[in-house]
C-alpha atoms as a PDB file:
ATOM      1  CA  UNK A   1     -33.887  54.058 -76.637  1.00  0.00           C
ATOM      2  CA  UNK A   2     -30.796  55.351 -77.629  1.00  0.00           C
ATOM      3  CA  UNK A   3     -28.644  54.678 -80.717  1.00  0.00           C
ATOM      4  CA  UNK A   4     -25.850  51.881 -80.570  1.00  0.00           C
ATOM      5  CA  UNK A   5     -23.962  50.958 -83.456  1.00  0.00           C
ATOM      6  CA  UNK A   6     -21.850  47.598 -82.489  1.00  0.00           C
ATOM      7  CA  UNK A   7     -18.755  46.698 -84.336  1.00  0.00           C
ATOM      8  CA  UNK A   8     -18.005  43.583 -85.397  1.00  0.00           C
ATOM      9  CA  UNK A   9     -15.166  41.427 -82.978  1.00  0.00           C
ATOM     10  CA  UNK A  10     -11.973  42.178 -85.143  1.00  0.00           C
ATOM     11  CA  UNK A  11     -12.454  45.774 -83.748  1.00  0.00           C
ATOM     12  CA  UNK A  12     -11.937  46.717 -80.208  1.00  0.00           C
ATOM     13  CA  UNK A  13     -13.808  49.801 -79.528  1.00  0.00           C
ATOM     14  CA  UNK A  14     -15.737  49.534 -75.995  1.00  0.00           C
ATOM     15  CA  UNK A  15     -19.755  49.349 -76.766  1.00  0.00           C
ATOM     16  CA  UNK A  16     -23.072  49.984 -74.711  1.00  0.00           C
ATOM     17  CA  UNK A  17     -24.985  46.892 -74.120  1.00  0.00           C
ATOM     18  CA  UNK A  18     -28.641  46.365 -76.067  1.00  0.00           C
ATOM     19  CA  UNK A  19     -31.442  45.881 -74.559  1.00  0.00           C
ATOM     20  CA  UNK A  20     -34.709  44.664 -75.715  1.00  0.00           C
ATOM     21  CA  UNK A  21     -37.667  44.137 -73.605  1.00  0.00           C
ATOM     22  CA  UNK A  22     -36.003  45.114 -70.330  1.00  0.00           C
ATOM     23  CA  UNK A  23     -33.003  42.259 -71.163  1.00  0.00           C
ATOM     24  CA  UNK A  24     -29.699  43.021 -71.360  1.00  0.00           C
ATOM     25  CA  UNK A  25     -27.990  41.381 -74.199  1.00  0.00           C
ATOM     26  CA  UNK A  26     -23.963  42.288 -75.086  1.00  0.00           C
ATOM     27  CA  UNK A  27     -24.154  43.467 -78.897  1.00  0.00           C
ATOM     28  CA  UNK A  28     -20.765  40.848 -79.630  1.00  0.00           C
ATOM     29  CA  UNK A  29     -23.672  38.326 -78.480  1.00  0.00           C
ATOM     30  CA  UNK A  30     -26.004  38.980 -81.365  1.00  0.00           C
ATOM     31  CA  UNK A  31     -23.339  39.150 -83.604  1.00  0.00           C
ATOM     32  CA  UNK A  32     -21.920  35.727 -82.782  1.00  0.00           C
ATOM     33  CA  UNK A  33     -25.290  34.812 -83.592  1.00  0.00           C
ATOM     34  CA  UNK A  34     -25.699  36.440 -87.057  1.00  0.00           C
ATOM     35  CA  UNK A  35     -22.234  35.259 -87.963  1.00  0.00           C
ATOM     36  CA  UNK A  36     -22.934  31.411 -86.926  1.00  0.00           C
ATOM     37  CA  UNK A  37     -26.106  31.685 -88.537  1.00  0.00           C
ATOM     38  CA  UNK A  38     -23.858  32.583 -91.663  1.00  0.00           C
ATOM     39  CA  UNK A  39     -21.378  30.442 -91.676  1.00  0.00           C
ATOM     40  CA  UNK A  40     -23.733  27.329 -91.248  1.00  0.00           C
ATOM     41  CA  UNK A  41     -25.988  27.726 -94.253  1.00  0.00           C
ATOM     42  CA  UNK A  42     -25.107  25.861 -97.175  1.00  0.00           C
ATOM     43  CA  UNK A  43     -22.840  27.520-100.058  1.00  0.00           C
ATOM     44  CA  UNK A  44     -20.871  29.680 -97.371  1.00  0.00           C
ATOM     45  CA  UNK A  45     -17.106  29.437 -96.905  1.00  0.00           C
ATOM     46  CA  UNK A  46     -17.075  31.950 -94.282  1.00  0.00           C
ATOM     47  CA  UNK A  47     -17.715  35.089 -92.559  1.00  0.00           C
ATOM     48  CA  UNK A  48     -15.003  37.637 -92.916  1.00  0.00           C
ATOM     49  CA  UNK A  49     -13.950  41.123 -92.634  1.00  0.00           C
ATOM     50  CA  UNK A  50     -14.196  43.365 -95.356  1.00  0.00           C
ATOM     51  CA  UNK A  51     -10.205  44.820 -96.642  1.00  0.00           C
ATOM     52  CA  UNK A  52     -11.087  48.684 -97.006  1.00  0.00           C
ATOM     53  CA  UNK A  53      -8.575  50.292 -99.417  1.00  0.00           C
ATOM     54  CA  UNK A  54      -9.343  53.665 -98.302  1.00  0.00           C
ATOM     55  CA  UNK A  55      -8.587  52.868 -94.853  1.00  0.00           C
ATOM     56  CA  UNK A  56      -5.976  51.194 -92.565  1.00  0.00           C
ATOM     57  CA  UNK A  57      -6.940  47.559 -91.398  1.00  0.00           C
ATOM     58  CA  UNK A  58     -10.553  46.077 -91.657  1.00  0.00           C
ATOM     59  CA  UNK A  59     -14.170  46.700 -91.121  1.00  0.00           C
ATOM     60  CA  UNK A  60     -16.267  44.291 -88.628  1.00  0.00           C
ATOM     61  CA  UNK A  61     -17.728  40.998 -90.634  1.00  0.00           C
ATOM     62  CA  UNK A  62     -21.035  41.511 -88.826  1.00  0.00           C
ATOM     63  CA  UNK A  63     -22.042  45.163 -88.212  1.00  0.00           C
ATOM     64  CA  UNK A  64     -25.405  45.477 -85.627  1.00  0.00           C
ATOM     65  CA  UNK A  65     -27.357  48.365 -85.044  1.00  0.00           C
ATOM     66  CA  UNK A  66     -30.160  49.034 -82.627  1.00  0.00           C
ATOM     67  CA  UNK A  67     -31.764  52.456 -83.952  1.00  0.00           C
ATOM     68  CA  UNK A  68     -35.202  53.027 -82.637  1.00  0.00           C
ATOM     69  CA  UNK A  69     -36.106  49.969 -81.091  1.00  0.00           C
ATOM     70  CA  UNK A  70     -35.355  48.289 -84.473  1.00  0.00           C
ATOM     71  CA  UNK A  71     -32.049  46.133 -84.977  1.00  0.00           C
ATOM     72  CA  UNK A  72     -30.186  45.884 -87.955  1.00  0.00           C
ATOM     73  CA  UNK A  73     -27.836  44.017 -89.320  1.00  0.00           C
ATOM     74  CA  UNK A  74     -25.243  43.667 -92.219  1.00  0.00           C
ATOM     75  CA  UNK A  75     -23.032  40.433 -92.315  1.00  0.00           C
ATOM     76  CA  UNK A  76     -20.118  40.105 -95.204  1.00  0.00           C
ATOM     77  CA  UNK A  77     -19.358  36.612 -96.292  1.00  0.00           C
ATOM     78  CA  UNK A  78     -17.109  34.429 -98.827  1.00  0.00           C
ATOM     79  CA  UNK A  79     -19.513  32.001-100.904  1.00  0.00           C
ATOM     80  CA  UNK A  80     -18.345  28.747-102.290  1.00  0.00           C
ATOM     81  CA  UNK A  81     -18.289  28.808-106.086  1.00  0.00           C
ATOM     82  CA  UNK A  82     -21.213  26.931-107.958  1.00  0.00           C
ATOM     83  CA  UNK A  83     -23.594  28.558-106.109  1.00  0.00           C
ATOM     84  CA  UNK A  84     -26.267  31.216-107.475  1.00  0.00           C
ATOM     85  CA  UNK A  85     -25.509  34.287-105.274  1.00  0.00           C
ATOM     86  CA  UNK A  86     -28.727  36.072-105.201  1.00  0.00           C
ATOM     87  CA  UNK A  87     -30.259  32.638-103.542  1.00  0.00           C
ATOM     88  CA  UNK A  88     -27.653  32.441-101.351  1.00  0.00           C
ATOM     89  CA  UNK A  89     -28.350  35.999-100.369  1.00  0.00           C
ATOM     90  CA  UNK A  90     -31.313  35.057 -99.585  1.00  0.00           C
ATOM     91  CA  UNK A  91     -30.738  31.989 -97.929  1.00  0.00           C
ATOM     92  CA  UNK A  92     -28.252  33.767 -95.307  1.00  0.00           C
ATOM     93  CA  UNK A  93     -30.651  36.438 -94.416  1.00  0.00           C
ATOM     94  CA  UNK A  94     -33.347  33.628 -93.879  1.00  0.00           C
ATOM     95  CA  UNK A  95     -30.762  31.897 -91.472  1.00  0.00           C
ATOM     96  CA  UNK A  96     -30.253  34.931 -89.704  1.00  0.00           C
ATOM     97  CA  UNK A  97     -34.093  35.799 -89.487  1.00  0.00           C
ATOM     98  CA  UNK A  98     -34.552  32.806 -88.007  1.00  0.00           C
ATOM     99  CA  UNK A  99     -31.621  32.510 -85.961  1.00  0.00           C
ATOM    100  CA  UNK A 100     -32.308  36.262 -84.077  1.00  0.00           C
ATOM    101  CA  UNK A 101     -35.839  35.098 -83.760  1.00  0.00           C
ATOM    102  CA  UNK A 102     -35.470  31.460 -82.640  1.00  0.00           C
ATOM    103  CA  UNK A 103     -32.815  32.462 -80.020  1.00  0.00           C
ATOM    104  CA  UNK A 104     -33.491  35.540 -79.056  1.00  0.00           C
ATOM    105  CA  UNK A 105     -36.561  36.666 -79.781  1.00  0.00           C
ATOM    106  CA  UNK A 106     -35.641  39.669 -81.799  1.00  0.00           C
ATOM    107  CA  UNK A 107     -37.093  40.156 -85.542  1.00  0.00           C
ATOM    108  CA  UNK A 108     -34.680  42.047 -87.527  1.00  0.00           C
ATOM    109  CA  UNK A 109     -35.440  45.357 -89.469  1.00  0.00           C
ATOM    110  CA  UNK A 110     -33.181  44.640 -92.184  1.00  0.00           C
ATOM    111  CA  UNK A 111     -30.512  41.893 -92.785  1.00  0.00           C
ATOM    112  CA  UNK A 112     -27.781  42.715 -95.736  1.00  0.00           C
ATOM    113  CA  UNK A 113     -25.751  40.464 -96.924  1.00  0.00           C
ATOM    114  CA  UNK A 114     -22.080  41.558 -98.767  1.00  0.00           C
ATOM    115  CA  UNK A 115     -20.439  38.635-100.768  1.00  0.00           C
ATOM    116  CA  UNK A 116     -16.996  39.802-100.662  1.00  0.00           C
ATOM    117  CA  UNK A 117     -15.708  36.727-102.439  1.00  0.00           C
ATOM    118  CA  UNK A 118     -15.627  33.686-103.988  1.00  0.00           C
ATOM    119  CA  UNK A 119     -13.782  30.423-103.159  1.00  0.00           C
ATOM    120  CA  UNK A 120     -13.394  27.073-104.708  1.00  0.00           C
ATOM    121  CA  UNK A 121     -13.917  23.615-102.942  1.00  0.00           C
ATOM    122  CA  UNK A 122     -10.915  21.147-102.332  1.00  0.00           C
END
């Protein structure tokens, strides 16, 4: 299998589809998934893109890989103060686990999780 790096959905660079086990699956699919799977656990605020100082504009929220039949994936978020951060580390790469594996079928390789921020409750 060849390498494909997807880019998260701010970005609009055109991308090879993934497949795994003969399926076709388009890689802004799996990152939908990741980033839902995110943004739903408990202690999240969101899912965003990361500012890059060096650069012009943005880098993706969710960045996917398929490298050697193995998929990673790296998803940068915005956690709600209060909450311990290496738990909720933890906690989002469980939801994504479980999220690849429930609906797709695909166990991840790695998951990394950026907290780019922190935001307080209303």
């Amino acid at each position: 299998m060849s390498s494909d790096r997807g880019i998260g959905p701010i970005q609009t660079q055109a991308q090879e589809d993934v497949t795994l086990d003969g399926i076709t699956i388009a890689p802004g699919v799996v990152e939908t998934v990741v980033a839902l799977a995110a943004e739903q656990t408990e202690g999240v605020a969101g899912v965003c893109a990361r500012s890059s100082i060096r650069r012009m504009g943005s880098a993706p929220a969710v960045d996917v890989a398929l490298e050697d039949g193995e998929l990673t994936c790296a998803v940068h978020i915005v956690a709600y103060y209060g909450y311990l951060l290496p738990e909720l580390g933890h906690s989002v790469q469980s939801a994504v686990r479980c999220a690849l594996d429930g609906q797709m079928g695909i166990k991840p390789a790695s998951v990394d999780v950026f907290i780019d921020g922190i935001e307080f409750e209303d």
